[in-house]
PDB file of N, CA and C in Angstrom:
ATOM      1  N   UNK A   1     266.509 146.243  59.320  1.00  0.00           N
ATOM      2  CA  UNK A   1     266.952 144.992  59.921  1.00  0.00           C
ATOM      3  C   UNK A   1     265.744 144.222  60.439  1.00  0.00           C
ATOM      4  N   UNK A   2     265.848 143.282  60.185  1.00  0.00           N
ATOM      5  CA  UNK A   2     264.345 142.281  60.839  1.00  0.00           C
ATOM      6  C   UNK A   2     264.308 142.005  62.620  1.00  0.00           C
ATOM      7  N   UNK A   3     263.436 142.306  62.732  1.00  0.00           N
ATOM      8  CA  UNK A   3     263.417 142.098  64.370  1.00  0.00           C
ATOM      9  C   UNK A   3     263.687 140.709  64.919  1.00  0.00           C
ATOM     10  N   UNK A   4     263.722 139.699  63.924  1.00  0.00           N
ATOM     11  CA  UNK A   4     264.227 137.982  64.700  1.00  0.00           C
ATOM     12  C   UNK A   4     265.717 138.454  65.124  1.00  0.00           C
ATOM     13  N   UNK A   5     266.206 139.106  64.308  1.00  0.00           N
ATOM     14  CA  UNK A   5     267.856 139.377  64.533  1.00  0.00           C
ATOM     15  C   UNK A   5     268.205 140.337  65.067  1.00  0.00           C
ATOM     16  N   UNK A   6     267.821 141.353  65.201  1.00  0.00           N
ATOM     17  CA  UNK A   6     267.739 142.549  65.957  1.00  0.00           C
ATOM     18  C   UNK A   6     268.364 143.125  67.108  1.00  0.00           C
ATOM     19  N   UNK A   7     268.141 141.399  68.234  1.00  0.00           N
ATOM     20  CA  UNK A   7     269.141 141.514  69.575  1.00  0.00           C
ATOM     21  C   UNK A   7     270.468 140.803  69.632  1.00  0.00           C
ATOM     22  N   UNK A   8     270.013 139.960  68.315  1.00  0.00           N
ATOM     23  CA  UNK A   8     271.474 139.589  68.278  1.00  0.00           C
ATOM     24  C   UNK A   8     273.126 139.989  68.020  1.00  0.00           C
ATOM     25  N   UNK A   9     274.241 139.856  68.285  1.00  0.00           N
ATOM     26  CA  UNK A   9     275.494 140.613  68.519  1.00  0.00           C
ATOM     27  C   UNK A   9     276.091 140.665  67.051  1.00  0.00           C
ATOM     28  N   UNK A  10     276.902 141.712  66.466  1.00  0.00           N
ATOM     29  CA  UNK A  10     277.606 141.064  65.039  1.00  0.00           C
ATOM     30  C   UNK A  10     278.184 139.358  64.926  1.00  0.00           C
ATOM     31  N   UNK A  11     279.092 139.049  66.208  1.00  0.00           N
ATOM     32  CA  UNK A  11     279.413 138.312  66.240  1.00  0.00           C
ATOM     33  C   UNK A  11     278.579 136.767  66.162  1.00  0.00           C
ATOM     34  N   UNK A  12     277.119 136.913  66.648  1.00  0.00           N
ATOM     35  CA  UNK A  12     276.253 135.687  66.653  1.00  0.00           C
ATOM     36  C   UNK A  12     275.299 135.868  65.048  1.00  0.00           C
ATOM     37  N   UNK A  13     275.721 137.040  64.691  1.00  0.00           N
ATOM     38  CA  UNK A  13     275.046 136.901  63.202  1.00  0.00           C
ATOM     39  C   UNK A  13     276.278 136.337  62.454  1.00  0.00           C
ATOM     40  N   UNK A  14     277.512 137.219  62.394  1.00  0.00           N
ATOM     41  CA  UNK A  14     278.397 135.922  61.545  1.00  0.00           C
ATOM     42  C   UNK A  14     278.621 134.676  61.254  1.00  0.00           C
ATOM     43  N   UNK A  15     278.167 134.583  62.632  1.00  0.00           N
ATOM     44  CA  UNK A  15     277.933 132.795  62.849  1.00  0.00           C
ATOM     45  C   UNK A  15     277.251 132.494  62.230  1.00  0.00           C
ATOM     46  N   UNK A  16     276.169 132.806  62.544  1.00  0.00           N
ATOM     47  CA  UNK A  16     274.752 131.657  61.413  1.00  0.00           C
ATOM     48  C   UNK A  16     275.203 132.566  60.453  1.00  0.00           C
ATOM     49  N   UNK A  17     275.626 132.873  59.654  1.00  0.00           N
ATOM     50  CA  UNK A  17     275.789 132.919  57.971  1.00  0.00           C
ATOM     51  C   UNK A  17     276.662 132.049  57.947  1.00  0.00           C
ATOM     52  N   UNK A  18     277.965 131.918  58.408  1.00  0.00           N
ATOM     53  CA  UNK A  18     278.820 130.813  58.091  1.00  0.00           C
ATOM     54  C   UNK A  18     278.165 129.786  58.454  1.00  0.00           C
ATOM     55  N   UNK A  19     277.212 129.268  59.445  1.00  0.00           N
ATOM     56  CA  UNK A  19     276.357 128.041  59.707  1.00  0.00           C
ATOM     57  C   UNK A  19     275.700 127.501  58.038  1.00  0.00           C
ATOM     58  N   UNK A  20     274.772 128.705  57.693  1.00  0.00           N
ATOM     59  CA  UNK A  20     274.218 128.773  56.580  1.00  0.00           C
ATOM     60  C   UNK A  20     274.786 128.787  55.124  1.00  0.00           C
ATOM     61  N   UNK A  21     276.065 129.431  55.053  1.00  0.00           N
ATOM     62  CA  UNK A  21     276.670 128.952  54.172  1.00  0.00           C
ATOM     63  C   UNK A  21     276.819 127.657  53.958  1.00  0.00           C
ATOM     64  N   UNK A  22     277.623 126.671  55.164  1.00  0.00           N
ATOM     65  CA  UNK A  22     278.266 125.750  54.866  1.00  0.00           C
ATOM     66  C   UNK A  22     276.853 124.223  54.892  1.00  0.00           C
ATOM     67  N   UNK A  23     275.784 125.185  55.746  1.00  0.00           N
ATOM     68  CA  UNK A  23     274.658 124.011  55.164  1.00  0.00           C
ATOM     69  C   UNK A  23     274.429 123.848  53.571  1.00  0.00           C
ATOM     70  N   UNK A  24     274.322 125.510  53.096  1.00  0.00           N
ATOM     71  CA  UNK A  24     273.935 125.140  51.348  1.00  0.00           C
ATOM     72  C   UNK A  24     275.446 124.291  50.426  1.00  0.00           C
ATOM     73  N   UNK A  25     276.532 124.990  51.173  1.00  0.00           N
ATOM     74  CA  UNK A  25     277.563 123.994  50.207  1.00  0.00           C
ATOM     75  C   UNK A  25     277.277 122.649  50.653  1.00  0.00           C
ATOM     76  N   UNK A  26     277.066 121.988  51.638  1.00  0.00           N
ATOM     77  CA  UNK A  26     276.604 120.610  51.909  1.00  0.00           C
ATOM     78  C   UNK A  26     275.627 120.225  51.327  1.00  0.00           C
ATOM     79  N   UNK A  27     274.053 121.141  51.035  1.00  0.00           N
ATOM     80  CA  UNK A  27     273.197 120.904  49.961  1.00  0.00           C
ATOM     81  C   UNK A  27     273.684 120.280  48.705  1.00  0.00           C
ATOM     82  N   UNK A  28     274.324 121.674  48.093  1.00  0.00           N
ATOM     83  CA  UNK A  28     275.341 121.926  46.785  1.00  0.00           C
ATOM     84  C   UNK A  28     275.821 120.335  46.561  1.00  0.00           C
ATOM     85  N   UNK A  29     276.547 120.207  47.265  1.00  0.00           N
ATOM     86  CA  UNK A  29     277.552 118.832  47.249  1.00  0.00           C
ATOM     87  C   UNK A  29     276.600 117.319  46.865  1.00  0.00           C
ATOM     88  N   UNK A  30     275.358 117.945  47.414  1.00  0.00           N
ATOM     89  CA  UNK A  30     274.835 115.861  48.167  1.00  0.00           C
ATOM     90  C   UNK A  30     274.120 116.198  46.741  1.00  0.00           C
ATOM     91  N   UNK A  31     273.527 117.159  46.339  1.00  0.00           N
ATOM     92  CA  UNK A  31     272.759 117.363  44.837  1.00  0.00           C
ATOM     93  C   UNK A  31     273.665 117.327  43.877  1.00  0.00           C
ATOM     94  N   UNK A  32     275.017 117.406  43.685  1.00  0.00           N
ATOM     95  CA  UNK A  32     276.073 117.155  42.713  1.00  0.00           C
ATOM     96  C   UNK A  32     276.118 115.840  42.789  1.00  0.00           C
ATOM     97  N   UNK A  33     276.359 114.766  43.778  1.00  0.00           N
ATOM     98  CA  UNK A  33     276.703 113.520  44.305  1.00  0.00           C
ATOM     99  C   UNK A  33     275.666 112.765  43.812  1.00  0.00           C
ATOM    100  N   UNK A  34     274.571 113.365  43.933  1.00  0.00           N
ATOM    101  CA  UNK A  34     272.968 112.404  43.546  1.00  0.00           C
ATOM    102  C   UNK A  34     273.190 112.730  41.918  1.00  0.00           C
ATOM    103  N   UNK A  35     273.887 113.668  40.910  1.00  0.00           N
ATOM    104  CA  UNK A  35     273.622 113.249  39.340  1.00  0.00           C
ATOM    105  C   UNK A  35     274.841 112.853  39.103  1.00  0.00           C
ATOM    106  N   UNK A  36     275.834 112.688  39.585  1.00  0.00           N
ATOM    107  CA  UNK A  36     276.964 112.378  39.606  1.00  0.00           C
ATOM    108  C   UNK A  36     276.762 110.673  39.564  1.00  0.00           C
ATOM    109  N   UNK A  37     275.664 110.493  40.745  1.00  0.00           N
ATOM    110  CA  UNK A  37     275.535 108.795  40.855  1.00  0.00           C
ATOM    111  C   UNK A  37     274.494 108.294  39.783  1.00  0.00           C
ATOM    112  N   UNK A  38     273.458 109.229  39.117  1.00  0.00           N
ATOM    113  CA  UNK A  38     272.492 108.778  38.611  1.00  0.00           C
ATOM    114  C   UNK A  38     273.038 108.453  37.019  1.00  0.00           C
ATOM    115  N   UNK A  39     274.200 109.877  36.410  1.00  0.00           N
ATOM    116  CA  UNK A  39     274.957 109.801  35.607  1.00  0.00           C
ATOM    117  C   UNK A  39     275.323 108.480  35.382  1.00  0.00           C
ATOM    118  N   UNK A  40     276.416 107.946  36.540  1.00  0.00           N
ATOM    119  CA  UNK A  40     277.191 106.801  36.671  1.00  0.00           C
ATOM    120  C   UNK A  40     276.524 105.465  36.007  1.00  0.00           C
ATOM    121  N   UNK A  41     274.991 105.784  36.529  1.00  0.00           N
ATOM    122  CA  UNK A  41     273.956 104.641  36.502  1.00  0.00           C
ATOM    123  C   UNK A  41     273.980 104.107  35.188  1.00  0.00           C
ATOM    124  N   UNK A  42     273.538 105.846  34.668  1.00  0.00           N
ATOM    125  CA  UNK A  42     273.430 105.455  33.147  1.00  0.00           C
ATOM    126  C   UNK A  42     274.149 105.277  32.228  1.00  0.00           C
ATOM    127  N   UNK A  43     275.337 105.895  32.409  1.00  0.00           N
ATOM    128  CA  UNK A  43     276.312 105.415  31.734  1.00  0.00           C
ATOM    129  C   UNK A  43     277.121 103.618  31.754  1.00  0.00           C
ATOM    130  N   UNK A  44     276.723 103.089  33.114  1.00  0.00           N
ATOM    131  CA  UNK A  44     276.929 101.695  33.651  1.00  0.00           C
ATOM    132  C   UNK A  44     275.656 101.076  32.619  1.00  0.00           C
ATOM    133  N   UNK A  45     274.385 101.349  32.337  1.00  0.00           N
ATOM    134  CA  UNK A  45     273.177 100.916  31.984  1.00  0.00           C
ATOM    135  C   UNK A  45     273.734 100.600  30.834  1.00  0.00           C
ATOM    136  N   UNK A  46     273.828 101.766  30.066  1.00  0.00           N
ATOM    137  CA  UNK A  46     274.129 101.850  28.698  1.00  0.00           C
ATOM    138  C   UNK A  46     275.623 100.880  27.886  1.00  0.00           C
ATOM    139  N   UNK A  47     276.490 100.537  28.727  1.00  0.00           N
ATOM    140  CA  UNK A  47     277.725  99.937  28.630  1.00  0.00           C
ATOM    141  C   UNK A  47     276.932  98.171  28.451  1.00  0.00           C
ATOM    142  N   UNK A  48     276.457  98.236  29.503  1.00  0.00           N
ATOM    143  CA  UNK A  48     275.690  96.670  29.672  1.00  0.00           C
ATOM    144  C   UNK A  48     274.756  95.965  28.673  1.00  0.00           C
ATOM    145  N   UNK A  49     274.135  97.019  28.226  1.00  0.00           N
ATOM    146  CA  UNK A  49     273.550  96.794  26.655  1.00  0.00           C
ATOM    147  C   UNK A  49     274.017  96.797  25.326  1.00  0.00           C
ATOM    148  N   UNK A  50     275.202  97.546  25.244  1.00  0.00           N
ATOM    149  CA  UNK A  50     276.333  96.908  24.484  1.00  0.00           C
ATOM    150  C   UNK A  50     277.139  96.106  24.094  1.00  0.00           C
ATOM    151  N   UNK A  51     277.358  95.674  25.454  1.00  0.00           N
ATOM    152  CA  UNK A  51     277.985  94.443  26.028  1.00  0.00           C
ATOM    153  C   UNK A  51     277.064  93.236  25.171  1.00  0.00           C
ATOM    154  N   UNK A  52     275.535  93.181  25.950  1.00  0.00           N
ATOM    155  CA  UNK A  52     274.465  91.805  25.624  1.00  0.00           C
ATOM    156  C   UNK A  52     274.753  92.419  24.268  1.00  0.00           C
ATOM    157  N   UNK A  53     274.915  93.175  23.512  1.00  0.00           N
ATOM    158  CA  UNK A  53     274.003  93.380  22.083  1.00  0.00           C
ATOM    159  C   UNK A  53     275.247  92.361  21.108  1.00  0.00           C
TER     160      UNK A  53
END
């Protein structure tokens, strides 16, 4: 066991994993959201040049 955590209770380690979980699904999410929007972009880009052509 690493000594940062060591004095801490089961109960205050469960915590920060569920803390830590739900930071990376919030990661997860905003990095889905950013190709999700960049996608959008290009697919909007590409429509518009069809359009002029």
């Amino acid at each position: 066991m690493s000594d940062v955590y060591s004095q801490q209770s089961v109960e205050e380690l469960e915590e920060k994993i569920e803390e830590i979980k739900t930071a990376l699904d919030n990661a997860k999410q905003a990095d889905l959201a950013k190709a999700l929007s960049n996608q959008l972009t290009e697919l909007r880009t590409a429509l518009a040049k069809k359009r002029a052509a």
